[in-house]
Protein backbone atom coordinates (compact mmCIF):
# COMPACT_ATOMS: atom_id res chain seq x y z
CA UNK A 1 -9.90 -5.76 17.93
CA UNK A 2 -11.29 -2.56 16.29
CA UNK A 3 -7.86 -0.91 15.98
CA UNK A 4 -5.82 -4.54 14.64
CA UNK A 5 -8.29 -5.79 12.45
CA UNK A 6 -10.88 -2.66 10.93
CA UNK A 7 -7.73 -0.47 11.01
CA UNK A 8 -6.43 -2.80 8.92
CA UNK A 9 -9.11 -3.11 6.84
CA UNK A 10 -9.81 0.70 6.21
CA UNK A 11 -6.24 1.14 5.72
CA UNK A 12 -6.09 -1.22 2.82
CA UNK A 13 -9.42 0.15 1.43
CA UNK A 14 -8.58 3.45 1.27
CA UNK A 15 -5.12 2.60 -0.26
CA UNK A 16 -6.54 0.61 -3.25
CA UNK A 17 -7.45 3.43 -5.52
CA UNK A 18 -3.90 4.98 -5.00
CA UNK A 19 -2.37 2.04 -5.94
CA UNK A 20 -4.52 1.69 -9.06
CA UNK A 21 -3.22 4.81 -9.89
CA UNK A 22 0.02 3.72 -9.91
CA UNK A 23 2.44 2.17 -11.99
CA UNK A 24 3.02 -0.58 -9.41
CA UNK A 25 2.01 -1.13 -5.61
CA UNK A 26 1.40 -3.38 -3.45
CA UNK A 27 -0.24 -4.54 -0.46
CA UNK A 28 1.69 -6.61 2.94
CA UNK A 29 -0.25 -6.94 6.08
CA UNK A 30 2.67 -8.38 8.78
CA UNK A 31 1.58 -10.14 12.19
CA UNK A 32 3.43 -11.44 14.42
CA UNK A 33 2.69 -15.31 16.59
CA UNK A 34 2.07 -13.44 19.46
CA UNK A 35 -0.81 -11.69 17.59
CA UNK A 36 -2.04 -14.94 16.22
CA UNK A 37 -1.42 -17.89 18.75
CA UNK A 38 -0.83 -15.74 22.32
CA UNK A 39 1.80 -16.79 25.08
CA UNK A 40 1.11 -17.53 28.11
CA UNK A 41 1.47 -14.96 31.51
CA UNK A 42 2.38 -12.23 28.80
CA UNK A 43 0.08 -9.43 28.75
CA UNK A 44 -2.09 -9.14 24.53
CA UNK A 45 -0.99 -6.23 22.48
């Protein structure tokens, strides 16, 4: 939880003045299902 989710957070917060900065930037956060709904007998990532 602490690395997927407050990485991801203090990633993007560290990034914003950068991109404010810049002459154009933006910000994608990608998941996959298996991060959001789980699958059965297969081990979490």
């Amino acid at each position: 939880m602490t690395v997927d989710v407050i990485g991801t957070f203090h990633v993007t917060r560290l990034s914003i003045p950068h991109l404010k900065n810049s002459a154009a930037g933006s910000i994608v956060v990608m998941s996959s299902l298996g991060g959001r709904f789980g699958y059965p007998n297969r081990s979490a990532y």
